[in-house]
PDB file of N, CA and C in Angstrom:
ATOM      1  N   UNK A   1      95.748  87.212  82.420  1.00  0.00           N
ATOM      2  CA  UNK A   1      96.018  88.637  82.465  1.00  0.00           C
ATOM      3  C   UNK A   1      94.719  89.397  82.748  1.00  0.00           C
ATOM      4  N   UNK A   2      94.791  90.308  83.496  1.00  0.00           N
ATOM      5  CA  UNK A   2      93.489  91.234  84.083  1.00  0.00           C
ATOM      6  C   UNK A   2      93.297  91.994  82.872  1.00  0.00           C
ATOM      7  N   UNK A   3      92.150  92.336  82.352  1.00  0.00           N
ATOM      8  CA  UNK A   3      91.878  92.809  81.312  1.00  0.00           C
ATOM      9  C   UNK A   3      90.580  94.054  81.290  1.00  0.00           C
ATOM     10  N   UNK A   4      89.592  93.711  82.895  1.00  0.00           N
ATOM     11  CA  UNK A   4      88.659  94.089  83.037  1.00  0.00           C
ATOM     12  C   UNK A   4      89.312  95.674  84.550  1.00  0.00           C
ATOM     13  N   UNK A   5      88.150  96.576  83.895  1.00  0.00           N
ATOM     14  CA  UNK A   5      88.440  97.469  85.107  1.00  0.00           C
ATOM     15  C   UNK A   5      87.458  97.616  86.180  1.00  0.00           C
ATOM     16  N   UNK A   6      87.241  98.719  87.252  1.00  0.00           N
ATOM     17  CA  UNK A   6      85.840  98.747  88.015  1.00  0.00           C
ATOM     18  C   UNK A   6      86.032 100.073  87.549  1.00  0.00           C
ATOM     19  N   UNK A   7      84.232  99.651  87.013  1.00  0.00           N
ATOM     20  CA  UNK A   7      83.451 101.092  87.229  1.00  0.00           C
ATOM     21  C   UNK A   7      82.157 101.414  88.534  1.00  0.00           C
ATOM     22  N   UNK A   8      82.431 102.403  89.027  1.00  0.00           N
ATOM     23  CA  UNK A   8      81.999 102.758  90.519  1.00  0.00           C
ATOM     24  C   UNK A   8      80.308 102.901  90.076  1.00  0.00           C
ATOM     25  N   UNK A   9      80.480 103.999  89.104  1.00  0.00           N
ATOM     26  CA  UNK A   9      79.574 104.113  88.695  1.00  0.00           C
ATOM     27  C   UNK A   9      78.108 103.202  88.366  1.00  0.00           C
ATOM     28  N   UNK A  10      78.882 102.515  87.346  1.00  0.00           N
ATOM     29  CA  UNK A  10      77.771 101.211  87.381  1.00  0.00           C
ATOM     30  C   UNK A  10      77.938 100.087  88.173  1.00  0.00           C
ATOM     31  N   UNK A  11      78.948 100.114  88.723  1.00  0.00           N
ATOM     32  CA  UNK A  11      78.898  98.727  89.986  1.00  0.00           C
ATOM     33  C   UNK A  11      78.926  97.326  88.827  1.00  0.00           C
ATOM     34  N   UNK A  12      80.904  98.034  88.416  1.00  0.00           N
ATOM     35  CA  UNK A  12      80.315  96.698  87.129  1.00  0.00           C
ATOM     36  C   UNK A  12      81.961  96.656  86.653  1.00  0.00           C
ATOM     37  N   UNK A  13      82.309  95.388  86.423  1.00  0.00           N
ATOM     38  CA  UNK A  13      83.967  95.240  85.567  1.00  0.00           C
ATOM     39  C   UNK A  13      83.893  96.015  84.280  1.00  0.00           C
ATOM     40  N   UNK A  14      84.240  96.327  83.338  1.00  0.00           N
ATOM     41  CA  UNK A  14      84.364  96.441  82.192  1.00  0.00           C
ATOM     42  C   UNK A  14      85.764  96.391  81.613  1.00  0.00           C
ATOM     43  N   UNK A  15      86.009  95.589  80.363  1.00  0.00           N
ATOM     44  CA  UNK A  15      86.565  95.662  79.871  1.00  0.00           C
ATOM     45  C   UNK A  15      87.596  96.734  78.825  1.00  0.00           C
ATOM     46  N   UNK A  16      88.572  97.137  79.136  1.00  0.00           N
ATOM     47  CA  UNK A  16      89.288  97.779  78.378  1.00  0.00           C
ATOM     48  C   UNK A  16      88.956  99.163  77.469  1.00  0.00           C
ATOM     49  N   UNK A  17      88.687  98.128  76.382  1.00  0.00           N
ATOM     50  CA  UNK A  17      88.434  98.222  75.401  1.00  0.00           C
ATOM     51  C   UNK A  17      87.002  99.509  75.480  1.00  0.00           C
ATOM     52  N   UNK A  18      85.939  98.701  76.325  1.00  0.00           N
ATOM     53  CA  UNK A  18      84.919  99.672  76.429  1.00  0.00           C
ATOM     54  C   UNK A  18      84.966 100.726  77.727  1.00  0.00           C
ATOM     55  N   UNK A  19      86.103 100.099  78.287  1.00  0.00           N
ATOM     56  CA  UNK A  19      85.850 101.706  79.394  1.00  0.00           C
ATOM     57  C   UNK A  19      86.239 102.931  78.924  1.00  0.00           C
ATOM     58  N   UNK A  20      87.894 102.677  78.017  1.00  0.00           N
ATOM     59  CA  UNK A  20      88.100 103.486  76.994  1.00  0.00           C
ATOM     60  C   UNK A  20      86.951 104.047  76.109  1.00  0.00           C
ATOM     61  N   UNK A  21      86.060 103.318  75.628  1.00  0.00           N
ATOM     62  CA  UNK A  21      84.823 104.185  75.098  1.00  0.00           C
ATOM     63  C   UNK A  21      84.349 104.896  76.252  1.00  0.00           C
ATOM     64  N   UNK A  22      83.889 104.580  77.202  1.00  0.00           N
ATOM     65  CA  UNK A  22      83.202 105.335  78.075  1.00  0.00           C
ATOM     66  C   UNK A  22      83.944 106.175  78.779  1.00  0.00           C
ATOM     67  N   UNK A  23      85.184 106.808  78.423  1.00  0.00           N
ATOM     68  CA  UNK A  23      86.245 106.953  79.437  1.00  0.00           C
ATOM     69  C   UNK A  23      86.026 109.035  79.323  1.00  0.00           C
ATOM     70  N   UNK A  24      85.079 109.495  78.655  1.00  0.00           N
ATOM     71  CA  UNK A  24      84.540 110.973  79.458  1.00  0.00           C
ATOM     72  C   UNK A  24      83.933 110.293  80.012  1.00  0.00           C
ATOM     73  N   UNK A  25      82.743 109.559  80.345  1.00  0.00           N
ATOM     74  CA  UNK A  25      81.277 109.840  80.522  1.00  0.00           C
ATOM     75  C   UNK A  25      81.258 109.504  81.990  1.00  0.00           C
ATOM     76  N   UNK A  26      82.615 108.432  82.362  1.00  0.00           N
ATOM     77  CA  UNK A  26      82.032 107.799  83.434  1.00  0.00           C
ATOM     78  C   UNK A  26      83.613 108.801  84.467  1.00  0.00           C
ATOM     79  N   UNK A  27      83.201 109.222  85.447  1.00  0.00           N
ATOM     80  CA  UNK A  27      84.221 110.094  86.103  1.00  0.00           C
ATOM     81  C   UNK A  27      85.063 109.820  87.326  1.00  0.00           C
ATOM     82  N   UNK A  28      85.059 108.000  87.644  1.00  0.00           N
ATOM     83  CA  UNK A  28      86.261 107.075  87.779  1.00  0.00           C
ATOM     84  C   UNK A  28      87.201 107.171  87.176  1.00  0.00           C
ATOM     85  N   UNK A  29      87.185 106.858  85.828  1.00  0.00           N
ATOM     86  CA  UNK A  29      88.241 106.745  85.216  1.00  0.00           C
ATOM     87  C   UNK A  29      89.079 108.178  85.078  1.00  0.00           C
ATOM     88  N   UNK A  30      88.891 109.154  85.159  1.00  0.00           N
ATOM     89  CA  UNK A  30      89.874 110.052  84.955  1.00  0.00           C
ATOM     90  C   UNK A  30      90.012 110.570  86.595  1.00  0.00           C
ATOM     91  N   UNK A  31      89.907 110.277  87.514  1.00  0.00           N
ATOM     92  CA  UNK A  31      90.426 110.512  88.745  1.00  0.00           C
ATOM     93  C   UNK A  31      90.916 109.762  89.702  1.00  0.00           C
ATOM     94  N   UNK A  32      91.738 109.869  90.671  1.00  0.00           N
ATOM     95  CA  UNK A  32      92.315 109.621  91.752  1.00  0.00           C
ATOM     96  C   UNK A  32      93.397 109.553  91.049  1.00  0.00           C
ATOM     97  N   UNK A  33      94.523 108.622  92.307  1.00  0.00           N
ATOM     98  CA  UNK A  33      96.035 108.542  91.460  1.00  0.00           C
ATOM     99  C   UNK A  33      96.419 107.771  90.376  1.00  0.00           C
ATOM    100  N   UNK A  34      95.686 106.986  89.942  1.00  0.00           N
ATOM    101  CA  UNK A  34      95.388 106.288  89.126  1.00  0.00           C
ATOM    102  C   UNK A  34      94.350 105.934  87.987  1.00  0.00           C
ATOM    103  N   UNK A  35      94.667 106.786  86.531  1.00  0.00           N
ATOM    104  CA  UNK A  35      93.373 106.224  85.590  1.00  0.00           C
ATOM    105  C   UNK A  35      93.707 105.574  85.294  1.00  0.00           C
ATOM    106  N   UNK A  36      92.664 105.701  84.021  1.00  0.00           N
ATOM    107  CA  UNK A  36      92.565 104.778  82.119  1.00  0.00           C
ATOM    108  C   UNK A  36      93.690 105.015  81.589  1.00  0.00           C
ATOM    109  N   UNK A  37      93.646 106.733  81.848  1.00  0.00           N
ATOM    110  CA  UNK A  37      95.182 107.396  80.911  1.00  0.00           C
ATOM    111  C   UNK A  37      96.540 106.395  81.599  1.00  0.00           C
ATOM    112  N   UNK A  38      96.515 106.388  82.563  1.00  0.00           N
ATOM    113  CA  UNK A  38      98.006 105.819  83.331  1.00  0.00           C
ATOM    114  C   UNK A  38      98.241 104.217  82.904  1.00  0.00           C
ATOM    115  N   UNK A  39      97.325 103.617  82.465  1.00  0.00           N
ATOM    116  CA  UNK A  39      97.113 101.879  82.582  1.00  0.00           C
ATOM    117  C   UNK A  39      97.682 101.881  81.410  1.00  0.00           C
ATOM    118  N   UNK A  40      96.771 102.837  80.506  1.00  0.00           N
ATOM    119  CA  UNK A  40      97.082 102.867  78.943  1.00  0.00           C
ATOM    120  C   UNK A  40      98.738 103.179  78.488  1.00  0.00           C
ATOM    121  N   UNK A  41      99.276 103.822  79.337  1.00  0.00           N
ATOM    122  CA  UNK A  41     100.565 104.403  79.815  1.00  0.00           C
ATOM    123  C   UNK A  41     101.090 103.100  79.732  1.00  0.00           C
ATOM    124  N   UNK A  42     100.992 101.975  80.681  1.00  0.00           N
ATOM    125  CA  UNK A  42     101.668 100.729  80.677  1.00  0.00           C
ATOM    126  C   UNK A  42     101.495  99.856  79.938  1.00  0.00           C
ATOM    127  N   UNK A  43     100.206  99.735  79.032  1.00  0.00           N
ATOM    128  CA  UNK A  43     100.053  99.102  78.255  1.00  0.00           C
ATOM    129  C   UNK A  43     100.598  98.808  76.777  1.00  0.00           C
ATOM    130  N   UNK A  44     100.722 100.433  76.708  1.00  0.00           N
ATOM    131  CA  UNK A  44     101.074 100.910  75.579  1.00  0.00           C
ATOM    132  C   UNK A  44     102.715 100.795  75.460  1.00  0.00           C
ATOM    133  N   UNK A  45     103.465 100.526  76.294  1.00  0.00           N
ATOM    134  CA  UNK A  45     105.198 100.732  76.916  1.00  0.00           C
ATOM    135  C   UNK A  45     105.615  99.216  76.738  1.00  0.00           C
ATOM    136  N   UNK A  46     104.602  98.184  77.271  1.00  0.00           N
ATOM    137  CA  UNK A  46     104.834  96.991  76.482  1.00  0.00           C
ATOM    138  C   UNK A  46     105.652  96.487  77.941  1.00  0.00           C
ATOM    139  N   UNK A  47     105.004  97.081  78.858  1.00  0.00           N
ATOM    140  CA  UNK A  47     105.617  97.098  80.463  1.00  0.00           C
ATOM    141  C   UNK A  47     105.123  95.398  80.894  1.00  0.00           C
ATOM    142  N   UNK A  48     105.882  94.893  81.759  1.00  0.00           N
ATOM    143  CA  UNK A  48     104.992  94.245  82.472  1.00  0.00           C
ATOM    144  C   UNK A  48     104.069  94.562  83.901  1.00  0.00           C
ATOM    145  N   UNK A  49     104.297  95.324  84.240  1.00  0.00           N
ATOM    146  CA  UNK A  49     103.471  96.177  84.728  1.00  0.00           C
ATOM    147  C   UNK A  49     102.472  96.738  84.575  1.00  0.00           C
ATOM    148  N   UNK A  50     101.689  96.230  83.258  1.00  0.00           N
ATOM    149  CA  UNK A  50     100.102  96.144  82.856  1.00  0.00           C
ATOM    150  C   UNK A  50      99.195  95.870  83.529  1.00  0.00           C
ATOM    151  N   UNK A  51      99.272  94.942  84.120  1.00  0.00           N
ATOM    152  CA  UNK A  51      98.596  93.546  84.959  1.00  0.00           C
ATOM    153  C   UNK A  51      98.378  94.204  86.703  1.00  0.00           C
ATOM    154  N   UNK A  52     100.010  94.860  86.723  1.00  0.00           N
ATOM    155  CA  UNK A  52      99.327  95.556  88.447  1.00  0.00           C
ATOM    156  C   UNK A  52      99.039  96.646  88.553  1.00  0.00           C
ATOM    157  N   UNK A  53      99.023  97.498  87.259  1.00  0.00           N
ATOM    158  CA  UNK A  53      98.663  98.934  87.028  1.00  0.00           C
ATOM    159  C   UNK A  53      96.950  98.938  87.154  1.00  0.00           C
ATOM    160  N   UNK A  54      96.229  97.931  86.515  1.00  0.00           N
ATOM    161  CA  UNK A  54      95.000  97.529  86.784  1.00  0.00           C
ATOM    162  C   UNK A  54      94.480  96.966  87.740  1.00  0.00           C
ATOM    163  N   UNK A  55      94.969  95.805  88.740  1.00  0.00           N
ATOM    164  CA  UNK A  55      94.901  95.710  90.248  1.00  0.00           C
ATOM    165  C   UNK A  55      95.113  96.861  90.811  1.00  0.00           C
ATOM    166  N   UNK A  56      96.065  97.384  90.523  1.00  0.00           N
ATOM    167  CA  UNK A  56      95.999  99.178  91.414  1.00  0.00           C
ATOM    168  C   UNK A  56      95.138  99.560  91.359  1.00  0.00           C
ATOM    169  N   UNK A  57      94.559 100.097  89.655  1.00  0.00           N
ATOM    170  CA  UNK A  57      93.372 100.723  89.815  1.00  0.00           C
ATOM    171  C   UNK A  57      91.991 100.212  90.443  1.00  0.00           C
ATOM    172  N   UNK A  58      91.784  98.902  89.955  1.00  0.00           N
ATOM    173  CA  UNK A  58      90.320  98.493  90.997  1.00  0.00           C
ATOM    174  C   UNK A  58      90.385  98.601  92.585  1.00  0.00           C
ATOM    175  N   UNK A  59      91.615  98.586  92.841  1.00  0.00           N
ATOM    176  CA  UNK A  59      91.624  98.446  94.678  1.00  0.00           C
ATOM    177  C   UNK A  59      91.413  99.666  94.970  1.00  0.00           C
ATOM    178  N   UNK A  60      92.038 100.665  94.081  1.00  0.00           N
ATOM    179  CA  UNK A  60      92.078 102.067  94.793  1.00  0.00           C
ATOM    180  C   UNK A  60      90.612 102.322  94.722  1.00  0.00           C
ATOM    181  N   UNK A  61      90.078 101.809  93.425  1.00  0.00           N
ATOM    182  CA  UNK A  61      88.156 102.900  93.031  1.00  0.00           C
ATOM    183  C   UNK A  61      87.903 102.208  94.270  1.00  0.00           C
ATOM    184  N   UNK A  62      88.247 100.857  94.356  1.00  0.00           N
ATOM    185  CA  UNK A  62      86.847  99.735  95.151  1.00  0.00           C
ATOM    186  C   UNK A  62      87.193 100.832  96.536  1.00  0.00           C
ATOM    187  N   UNK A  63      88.002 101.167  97.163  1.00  0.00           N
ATOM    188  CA  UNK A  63      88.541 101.728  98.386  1.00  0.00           C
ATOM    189  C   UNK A  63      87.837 102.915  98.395  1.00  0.00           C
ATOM    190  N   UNK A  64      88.145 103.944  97.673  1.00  0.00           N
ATOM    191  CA  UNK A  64      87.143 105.195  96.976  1.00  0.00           C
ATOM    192  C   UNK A  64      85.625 104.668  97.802  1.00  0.00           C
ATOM    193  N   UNK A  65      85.344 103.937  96.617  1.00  0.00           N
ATOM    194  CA  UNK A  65      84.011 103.732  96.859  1.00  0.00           C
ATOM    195  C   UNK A  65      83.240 103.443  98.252  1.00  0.00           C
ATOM    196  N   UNK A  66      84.472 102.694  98.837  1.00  0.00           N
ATOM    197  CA  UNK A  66      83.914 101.749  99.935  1.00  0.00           C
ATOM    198  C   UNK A  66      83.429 103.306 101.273  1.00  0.00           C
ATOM    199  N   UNK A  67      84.707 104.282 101.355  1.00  0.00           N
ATOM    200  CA  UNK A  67      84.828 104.959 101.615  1.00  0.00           C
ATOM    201  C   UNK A  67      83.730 106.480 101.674  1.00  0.00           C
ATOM    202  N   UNK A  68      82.883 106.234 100.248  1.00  0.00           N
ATOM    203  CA  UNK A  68      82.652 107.816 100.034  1.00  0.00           C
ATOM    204  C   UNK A  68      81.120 107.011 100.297  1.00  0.00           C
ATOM    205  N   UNK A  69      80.823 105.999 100.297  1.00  0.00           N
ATOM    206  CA  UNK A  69      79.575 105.035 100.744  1.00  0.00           C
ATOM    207  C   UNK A  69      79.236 104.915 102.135  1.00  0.00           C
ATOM    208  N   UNK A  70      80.510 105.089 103.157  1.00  0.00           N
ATOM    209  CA  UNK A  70      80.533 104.918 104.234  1.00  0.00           C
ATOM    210  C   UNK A  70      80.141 106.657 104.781  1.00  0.00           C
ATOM    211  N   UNK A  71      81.012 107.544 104.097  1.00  0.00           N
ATOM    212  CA  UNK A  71      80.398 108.651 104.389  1.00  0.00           C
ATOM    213  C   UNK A  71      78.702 109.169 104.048  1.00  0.00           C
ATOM    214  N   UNK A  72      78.474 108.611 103.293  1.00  0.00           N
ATOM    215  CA  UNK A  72      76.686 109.092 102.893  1.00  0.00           C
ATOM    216  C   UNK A  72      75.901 108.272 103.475  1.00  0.00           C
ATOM    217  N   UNK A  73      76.320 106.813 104.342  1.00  0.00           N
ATOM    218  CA  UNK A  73      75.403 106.165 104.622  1.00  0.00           C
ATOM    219  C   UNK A  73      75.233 106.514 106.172  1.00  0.00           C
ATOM    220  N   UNK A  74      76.726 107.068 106.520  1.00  0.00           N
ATOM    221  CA  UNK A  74      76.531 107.577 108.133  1.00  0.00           C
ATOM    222  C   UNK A  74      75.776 108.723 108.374  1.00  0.00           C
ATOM    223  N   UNK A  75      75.850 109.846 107.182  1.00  0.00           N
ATOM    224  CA  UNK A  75      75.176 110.875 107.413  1.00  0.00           C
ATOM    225  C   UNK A  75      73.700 111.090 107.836  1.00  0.00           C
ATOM    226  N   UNK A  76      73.298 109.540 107.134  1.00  0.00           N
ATOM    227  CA  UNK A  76      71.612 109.572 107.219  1.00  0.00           C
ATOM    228  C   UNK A  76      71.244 110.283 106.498  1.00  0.00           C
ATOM    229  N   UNK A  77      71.779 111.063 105.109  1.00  0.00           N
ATOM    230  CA  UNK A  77      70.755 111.369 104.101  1.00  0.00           C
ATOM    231  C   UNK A  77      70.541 110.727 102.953  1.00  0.00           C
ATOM    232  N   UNK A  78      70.963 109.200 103.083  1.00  0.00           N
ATOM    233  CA  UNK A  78      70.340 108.641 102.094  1.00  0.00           C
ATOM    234  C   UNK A  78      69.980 107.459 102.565  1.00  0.00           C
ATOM    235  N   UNK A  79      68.991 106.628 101.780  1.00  0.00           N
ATOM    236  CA  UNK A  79      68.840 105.005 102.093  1.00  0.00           C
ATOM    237  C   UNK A  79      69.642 104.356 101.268  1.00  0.00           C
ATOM    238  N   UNK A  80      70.564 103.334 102.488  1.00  0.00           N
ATOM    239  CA  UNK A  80      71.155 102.401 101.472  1.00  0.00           C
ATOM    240  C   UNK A  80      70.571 101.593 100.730  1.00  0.00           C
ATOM    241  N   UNK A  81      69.534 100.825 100.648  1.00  0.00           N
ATOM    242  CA  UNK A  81      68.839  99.925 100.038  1.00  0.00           C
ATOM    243  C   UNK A  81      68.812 100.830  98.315  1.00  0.00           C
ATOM    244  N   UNK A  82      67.763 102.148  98.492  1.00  0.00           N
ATOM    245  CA  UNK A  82      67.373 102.556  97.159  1.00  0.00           C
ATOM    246  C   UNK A  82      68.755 103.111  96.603  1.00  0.00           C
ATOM    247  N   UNK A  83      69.633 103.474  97.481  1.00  0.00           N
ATOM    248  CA  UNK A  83      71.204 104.224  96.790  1.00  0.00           C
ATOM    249  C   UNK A  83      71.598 102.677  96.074  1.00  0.00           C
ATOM    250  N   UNK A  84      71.888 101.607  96.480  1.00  0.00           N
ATOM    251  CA  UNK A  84      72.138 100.389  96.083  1.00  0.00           C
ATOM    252  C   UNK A  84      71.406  99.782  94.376  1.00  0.00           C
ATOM    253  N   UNK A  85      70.110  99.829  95.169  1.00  0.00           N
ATOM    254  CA  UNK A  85      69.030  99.558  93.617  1.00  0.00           C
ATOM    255  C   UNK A  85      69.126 100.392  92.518  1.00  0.00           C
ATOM    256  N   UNK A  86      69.239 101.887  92.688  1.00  0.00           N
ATOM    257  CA  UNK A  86      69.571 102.863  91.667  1.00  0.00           C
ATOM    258  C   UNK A  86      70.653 102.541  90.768  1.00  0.00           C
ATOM    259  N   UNK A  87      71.414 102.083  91.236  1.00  0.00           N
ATOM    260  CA  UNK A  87      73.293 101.629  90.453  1.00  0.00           C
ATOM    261  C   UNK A  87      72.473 101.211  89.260  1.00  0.00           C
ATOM    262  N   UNK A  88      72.875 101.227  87.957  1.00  0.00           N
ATOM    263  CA  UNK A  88      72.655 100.815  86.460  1.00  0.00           C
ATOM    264  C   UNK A  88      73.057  99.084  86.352  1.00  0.00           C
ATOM    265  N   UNK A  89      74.059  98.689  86.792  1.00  0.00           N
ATOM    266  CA  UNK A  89      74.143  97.084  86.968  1.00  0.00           C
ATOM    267  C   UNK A  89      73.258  96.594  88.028  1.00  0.00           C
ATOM    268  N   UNK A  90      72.980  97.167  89.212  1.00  0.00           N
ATOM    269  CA  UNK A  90      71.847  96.412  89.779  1.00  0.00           C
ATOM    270  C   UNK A  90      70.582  96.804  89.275  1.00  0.00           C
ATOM    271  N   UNK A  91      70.347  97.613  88.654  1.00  0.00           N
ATOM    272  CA  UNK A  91      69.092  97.872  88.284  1.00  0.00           C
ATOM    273  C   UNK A  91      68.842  96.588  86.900  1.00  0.00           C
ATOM    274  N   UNK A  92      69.432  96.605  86.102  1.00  0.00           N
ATOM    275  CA  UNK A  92      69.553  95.606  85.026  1.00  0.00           C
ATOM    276  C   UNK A  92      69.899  94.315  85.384  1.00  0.00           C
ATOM    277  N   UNK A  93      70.388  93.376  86.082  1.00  0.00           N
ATOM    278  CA  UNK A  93      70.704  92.671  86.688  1.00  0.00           C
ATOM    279  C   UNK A  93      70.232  91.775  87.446  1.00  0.00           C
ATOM    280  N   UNK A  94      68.680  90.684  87.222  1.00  0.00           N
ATOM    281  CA  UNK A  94      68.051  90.255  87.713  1.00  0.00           C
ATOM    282  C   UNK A  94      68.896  89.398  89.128  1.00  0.00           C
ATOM    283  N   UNK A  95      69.898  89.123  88.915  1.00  0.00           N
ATOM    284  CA  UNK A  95      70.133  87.611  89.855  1.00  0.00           C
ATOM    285  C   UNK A  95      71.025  88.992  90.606  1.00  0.00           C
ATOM    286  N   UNK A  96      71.970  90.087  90.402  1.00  0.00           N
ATOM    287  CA  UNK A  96      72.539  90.837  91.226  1.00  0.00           C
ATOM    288  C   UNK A  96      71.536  91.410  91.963  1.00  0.00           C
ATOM    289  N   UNK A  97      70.628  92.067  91.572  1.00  0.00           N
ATOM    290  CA  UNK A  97      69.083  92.984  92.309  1.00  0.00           C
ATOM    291  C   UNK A  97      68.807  91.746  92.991  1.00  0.00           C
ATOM    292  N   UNK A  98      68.685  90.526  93.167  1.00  0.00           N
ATOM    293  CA  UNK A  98      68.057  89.926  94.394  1.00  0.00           C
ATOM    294  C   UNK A  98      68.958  89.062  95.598  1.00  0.00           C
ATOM    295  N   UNK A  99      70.440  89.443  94.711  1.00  0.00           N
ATOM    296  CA  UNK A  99      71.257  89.343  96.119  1.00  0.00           C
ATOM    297  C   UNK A  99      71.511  90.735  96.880  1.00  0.00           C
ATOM    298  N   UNK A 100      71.145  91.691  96.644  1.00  0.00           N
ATOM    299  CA  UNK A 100      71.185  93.049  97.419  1.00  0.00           C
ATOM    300  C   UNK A 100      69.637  93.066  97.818  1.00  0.00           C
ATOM    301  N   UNK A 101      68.930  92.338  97.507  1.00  0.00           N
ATOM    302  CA  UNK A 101      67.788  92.556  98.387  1.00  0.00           C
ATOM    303  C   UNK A 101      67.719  91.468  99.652  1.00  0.00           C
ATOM    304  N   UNK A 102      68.297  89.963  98.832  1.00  0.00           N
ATOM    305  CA  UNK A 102      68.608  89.209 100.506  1.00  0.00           C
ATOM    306  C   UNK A 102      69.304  89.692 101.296  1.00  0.00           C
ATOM    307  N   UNK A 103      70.633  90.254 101.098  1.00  0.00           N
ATOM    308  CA  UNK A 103      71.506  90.926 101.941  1.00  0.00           C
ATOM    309  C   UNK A 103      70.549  91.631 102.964  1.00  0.00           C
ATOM    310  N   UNK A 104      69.943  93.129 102.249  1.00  0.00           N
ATOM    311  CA  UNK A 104      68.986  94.030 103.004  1.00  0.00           C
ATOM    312  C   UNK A 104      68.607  92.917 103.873  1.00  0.00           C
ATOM    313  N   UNK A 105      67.209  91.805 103.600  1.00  0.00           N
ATOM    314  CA  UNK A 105      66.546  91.398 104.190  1.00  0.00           C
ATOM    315  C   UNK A 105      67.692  90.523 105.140  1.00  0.00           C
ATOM    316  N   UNK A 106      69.026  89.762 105.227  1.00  0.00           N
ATOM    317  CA  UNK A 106      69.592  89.334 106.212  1.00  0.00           C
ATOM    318  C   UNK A 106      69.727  90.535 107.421  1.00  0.00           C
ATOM    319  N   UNK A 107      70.525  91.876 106.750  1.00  0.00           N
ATOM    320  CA  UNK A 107      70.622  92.896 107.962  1.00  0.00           C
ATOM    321  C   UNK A 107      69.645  92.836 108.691  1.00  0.00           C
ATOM    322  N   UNK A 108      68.501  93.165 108.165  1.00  0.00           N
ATOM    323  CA  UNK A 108      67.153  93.651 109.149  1.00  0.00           C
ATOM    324  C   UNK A 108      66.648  92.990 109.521  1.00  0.00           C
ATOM    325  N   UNK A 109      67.666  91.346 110.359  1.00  0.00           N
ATOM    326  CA  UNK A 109      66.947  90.219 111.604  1.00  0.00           C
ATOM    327  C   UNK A 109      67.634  90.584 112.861  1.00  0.00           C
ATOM    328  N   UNK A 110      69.136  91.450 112.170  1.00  0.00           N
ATOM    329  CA  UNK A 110      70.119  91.801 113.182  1.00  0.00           C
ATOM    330  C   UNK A 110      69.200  93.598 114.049  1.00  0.00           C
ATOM    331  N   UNK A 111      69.458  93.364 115.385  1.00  0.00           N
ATOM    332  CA  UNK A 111      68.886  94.381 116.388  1.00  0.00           C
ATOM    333  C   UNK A 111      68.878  95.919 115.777  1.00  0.00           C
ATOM    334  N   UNK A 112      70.174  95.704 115.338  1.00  0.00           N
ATOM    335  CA  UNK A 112      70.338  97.616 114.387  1.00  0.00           C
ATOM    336  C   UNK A 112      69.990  97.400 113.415  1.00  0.00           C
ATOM    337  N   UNK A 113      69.532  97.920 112.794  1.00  0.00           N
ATOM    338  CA  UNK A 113      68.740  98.236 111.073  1.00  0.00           C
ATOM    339  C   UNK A 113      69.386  98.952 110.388  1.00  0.00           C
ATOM    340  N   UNK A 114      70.909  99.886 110.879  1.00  0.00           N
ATOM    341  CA  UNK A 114      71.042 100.460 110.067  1.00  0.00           C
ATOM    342  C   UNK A 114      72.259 100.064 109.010  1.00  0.00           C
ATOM    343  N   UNK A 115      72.809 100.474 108.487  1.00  0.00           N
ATOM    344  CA  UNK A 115      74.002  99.529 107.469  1.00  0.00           C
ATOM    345  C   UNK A 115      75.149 100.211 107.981  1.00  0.00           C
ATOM    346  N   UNK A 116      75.179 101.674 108.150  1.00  0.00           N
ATOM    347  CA  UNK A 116      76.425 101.704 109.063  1.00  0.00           C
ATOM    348  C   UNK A 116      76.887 101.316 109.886  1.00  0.00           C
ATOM    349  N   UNK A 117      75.914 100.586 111.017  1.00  0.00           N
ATOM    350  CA  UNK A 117      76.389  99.827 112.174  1.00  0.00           C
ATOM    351  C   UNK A 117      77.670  98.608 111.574  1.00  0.00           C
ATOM    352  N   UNK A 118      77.445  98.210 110.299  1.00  0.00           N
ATOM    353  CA  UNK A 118      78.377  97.129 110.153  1.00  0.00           C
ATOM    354  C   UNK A 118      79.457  97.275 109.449  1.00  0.00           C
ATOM    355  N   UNK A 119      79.675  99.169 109.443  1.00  0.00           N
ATOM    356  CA  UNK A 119      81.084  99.219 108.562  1.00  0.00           C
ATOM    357  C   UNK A 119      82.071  99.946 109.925  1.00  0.00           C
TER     358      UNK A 119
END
């Protein structure tokens, strides 16, 4: 049973239990068509529909995300590399921080340098 959610924010699963703790602070969870409140909705109903209420929600943030990433990275006002390193799980995260830095270093053998070229 899926138990863990995505948080955009930290670029990180969390469990239940603690997203519900974090569930002002972090401002995934109370938006799009799908929260915390709605899962908790199925959880709480004793639905079986627990299980894809939470696949819903990670596909939709991960989509969100993929999306509102694609818009700031085309604009050219930010660097993806340091927007990437900043995240709170890659920043903490010894073995995640040095697969986003091989990545970087794979892009930049390819002719374009930039990261939008590959979305």
């Amino acid at each position: 049973m899926l138990r863990k959610i995505l948080s955009t924010t930290n670029y990180s699963y969390l469990n239940i239990k603690r997203a519900l703790a974090l569930k002002d602070s972090l401002p995934e969870f109370r938006s799009g068509r799908i929260t915390i409140d709605s899962i908790m909705v199925e959880r709480k109903s004793g639905k079986s529909g627990f299980e894809e209420s939470v696949r819903l929600y990670n596909a939709e943030k991960a989509a969100l995300e993929v999306a509102r990433v694609r818009e700031l990275f085309s604009r050219g006002d930010i660097n993806p590399r340091k927007y990437l390193l900043e995240k709170p799980k890659i920043k903490a995260d010894r073995i995640v921080r040095e697969k986003v830095e091989k990545c970087v270093r794979l892009m930049s053998r390819y002719r374009s340098k930039r990261l939008t070229d590959f979305m």
